[in-house]
PDB file of N, CA and C in Angstrom:
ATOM      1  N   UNK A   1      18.199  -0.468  43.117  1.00  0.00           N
ATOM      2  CA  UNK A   1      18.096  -1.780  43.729  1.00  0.00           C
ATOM      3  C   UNK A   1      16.715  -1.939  44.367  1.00  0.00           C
ATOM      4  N   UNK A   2      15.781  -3.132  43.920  1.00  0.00           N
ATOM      5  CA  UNK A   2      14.673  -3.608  44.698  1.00  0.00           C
ATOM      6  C   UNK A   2      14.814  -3.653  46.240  1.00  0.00           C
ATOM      7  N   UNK A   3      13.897  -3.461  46.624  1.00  0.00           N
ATOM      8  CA  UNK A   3      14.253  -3.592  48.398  1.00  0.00           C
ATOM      9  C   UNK A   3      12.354  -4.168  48.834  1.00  0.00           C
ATOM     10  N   UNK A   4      12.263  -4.881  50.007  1.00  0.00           N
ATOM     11  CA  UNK A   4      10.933  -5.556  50.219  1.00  0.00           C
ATOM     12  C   UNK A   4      10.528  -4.582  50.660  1.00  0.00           C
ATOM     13  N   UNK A   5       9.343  -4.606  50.755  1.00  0.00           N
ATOM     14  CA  UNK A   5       7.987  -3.496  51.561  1.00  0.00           C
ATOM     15  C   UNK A   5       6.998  -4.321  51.887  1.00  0.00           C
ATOM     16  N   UNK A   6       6.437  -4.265  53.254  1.00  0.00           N
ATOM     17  CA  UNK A   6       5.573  -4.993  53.789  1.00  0.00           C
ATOM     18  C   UNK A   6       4.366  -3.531  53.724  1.00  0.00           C
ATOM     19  N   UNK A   7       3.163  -3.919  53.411  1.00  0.00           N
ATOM     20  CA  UNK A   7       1.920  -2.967  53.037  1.00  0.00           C
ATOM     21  C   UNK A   7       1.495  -3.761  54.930  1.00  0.00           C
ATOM     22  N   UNK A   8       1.207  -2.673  55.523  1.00  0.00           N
ATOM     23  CA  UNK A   8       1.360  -3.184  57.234  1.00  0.00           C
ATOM     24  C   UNK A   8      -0.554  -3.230  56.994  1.00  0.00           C
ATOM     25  N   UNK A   9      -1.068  -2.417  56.469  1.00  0.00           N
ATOM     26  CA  UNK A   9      -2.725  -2.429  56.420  1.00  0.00           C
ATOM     27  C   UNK A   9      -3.260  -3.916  55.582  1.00  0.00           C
ATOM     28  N   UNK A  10      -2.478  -4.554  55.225  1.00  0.00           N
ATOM     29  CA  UNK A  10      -3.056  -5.978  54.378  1.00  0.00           C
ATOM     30  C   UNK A  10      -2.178  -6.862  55.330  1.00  0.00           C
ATOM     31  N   UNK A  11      -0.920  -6.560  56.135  1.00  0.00           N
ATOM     32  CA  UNK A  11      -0.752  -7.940  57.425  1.00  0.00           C
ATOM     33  C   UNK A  11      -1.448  -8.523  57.670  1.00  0.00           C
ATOM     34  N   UNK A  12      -1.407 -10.033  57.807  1.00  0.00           N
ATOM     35  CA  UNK A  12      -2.273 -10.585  59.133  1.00  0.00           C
ATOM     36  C   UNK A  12      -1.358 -10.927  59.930  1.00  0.00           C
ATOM     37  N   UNK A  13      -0.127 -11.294  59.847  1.00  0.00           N
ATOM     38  CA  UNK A  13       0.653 -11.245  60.909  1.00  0.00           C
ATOM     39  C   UNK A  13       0.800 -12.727  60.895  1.00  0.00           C
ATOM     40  N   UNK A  14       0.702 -13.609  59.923  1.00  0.00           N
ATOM     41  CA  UNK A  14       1.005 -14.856  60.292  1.00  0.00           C
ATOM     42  C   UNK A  14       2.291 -15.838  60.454  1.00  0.00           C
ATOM     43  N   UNK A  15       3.457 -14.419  60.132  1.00  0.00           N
ATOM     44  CA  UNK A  15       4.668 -14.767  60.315  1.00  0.00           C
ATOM     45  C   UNK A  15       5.351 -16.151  59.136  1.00  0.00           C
ATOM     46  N   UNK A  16       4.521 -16.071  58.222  1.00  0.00           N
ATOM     47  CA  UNK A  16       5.318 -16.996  57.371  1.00  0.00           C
ATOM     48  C   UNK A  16       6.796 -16.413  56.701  1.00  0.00           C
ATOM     49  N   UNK A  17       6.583 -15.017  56.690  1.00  0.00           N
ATOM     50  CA  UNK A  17       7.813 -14.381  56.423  1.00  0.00           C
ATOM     51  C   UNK A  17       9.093 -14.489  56.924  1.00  0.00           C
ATOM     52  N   UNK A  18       8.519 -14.352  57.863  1.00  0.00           N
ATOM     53  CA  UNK A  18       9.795 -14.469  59.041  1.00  0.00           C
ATOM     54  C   UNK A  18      10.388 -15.796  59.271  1.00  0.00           C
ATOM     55  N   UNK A  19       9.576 -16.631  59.123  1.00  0.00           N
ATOM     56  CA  UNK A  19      10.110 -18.172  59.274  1.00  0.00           C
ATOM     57  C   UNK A  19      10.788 -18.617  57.661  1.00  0.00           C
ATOM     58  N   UNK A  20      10.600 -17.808  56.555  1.00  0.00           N
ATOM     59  CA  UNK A  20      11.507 -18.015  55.563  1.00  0.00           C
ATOM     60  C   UNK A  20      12.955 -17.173  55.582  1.00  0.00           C
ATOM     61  N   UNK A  21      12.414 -15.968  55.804  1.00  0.00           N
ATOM     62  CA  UNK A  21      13.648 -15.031  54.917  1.00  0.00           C
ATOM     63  C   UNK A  21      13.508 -14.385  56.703  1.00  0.00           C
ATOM     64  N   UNK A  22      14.503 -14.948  57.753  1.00  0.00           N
ATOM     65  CA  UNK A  22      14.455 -14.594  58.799  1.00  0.00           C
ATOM     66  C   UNK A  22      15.416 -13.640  59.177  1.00  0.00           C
ATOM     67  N   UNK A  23      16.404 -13.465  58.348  1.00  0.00           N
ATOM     68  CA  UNK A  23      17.021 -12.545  58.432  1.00  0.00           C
ATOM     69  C   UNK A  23      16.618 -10.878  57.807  1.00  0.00           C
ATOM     70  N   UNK A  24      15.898 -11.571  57.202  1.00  0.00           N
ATOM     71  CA  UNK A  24      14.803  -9.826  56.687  1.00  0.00           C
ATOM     72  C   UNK A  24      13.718  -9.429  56.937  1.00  0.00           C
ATOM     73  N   UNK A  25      13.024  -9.988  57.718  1.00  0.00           N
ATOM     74  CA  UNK A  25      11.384  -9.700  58.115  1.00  0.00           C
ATOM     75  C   UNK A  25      11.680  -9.731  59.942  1.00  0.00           C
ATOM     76  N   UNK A  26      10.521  -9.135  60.200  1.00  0.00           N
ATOM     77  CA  UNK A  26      10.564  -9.829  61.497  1.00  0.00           C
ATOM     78  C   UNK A  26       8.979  -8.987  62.304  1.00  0.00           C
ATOM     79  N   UNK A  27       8.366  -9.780  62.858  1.00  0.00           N
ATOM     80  CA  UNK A  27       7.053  -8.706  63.941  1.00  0.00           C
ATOM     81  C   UNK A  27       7.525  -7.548  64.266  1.00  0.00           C
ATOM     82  N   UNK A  28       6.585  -6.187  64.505  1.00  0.00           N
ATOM     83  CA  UNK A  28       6.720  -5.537  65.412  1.00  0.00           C
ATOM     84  C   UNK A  28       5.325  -5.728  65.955  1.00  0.00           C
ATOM     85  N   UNK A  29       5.449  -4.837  67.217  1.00  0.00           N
ATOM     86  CA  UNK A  29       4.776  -4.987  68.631  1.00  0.00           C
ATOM     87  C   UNK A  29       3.354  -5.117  68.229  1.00  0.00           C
ATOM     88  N   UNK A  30       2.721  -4.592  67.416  1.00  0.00           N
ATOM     89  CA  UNK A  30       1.258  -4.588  67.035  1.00  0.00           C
ATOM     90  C   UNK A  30       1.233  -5.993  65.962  1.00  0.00           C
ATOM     91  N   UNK A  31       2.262  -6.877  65.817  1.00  0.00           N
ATOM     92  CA  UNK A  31       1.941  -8.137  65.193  1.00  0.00           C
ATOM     93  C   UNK A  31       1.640  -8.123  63.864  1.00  0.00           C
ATOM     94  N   UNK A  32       2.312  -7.032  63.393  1.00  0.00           N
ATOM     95  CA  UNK A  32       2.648  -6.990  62.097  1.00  0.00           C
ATOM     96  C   UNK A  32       4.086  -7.113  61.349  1.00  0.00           C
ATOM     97  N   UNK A  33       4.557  -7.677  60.206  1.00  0.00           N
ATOM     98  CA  UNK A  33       5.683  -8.068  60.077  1.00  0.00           C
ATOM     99  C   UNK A  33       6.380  -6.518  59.257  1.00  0.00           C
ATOM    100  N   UNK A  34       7.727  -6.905  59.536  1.00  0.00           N
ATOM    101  CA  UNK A  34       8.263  -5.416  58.585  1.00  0.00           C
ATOM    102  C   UNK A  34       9.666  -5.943  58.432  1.00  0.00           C
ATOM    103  N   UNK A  35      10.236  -4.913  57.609  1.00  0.00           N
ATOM    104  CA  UNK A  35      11.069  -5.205  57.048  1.00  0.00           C
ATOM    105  C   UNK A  35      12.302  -4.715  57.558  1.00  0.00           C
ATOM    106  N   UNK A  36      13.238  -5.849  58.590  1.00  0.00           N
ATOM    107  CA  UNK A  36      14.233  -5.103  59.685  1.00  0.00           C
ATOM    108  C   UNK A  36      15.615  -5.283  58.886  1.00  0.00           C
ATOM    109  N   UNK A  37      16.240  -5.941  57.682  1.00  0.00           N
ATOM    110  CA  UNK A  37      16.930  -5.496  56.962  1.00  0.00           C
ATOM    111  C   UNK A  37      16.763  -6.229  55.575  1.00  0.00           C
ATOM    112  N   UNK A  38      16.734  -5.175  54.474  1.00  0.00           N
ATOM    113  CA  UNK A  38      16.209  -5.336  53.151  1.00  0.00           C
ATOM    114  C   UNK A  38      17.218  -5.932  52.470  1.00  0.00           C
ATOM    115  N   UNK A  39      18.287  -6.098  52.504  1.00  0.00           N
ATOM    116  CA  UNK A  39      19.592  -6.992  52.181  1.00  0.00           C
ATOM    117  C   UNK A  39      19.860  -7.935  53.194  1.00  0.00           C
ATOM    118  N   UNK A  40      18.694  -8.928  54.327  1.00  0.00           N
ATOM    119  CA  UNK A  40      19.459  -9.526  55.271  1.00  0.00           C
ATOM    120  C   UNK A  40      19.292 -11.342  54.825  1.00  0.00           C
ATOM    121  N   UNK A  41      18.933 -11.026  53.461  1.00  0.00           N
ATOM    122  CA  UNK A  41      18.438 -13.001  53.171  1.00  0.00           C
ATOM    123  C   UNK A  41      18.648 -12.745  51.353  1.00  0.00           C
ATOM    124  N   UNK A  42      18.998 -13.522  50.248  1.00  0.00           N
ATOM    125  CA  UNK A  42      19.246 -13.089  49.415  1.00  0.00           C
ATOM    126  C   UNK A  42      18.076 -12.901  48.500  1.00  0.00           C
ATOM    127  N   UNK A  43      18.075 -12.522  47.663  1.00  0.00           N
ATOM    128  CA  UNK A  43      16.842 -12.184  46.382  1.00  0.00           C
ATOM    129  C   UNK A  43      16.145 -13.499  46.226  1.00  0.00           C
ATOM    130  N   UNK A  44      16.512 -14.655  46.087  1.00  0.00           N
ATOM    131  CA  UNK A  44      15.924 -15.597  45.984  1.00  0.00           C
ATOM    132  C   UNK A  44      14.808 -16.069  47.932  1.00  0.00           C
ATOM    133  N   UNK A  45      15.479 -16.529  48.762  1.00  0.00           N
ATOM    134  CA  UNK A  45      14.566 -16.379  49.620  1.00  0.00           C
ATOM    135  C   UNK A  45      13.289 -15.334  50.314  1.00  0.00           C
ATOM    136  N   UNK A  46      13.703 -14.151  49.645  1.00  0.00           N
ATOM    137  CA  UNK A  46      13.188 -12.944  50.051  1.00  0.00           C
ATOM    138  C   UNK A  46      11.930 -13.259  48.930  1.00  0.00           C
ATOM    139  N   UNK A  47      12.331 -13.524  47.726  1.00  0.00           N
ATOM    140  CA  UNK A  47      10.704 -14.211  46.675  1.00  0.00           C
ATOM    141  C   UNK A  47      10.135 -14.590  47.227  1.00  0.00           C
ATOM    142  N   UNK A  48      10.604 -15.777  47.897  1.00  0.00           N
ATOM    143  CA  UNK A  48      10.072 -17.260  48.409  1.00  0.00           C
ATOM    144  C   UNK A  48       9.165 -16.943  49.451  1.00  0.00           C
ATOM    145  N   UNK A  49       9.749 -15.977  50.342  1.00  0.00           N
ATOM    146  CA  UNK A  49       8.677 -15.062  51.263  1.00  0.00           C
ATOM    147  C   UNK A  49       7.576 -14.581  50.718  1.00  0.00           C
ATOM    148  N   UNK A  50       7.862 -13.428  49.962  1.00  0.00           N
ATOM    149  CA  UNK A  50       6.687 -12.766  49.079  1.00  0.00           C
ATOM    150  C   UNK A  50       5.710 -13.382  48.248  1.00  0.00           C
ATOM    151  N   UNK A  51       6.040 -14.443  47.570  1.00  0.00           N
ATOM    152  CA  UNK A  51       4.895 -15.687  47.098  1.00  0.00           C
ATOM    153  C   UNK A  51       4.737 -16.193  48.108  1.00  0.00           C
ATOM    154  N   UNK A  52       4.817 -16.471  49.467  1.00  0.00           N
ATOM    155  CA  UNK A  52       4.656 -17.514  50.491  1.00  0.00           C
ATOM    156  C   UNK A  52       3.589 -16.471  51.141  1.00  0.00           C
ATOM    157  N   UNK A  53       3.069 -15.626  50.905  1.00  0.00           N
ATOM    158  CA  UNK A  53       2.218 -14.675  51.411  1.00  0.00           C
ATOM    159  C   UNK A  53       1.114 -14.880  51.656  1.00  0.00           C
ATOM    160  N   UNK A  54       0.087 -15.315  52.586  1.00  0.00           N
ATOM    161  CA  UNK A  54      -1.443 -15.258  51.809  1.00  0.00           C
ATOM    162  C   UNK A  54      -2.002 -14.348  51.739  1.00  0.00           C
ATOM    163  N   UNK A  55      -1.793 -12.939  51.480  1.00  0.00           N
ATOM    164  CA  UNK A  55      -2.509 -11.850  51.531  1.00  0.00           C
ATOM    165  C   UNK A  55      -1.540 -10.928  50.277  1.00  0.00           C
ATOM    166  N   UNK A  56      -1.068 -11.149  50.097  1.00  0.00           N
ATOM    167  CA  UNK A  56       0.113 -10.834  49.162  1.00  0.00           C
ATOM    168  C   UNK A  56       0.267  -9.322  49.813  1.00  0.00           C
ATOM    169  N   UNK A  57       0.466  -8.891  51.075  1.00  0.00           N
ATOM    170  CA  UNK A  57       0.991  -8.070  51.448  1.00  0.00           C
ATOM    171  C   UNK A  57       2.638  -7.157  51.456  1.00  0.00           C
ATOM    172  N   UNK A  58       3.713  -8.829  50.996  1.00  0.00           N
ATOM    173  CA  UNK A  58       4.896  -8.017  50.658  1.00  0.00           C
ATOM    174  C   UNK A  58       4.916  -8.213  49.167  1.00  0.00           C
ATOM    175  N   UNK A  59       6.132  -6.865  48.632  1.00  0.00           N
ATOM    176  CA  UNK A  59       6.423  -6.914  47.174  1.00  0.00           C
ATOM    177  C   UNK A  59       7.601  -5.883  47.327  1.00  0.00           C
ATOM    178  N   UNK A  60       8.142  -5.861  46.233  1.00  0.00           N
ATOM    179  CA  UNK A  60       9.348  -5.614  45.576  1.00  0.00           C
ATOM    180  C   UNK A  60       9.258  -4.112  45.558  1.00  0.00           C
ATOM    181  N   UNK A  61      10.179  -2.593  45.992  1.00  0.00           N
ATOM    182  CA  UNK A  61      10.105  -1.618  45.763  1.00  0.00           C
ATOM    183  C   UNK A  61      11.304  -0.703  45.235  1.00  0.00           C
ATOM    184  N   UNK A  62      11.406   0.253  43.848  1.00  0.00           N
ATOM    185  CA  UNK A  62      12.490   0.433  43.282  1.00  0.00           C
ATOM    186  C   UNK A  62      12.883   1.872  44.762  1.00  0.00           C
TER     187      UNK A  62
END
């Protein structure tokens, strides 16, 4: 099963993630986003995040 991965060294932290797929992303303390549950928004919004990227920092990991 795919699961998201946020690459924390290409963050900028602009939280577009989190305001899509809010049940699966979220900041930690240094203002970078991560991934607080990898099943918490379905496959389709969790895309919508990952193209909604401008740094294309998240992607898909087997």
């Amino acid at each position: 099963m795919a699961v998201p991965v946020v690459d924390a060294d290409t963050c900028t932290g602009c939280e577009l993630c989190t305001q899509i797929a809010e049940n699966t992303f979220a900041m930690n303390d240094d203002g970078v986003a991560v991934v607080q549950d990898p099943a918490g928004d379905d496959q389709d919004t969790i895309q919508e995040a990952i193209d909604s990227c401008p740094v294309s920092a998240i992607s898909w990991s087997e």
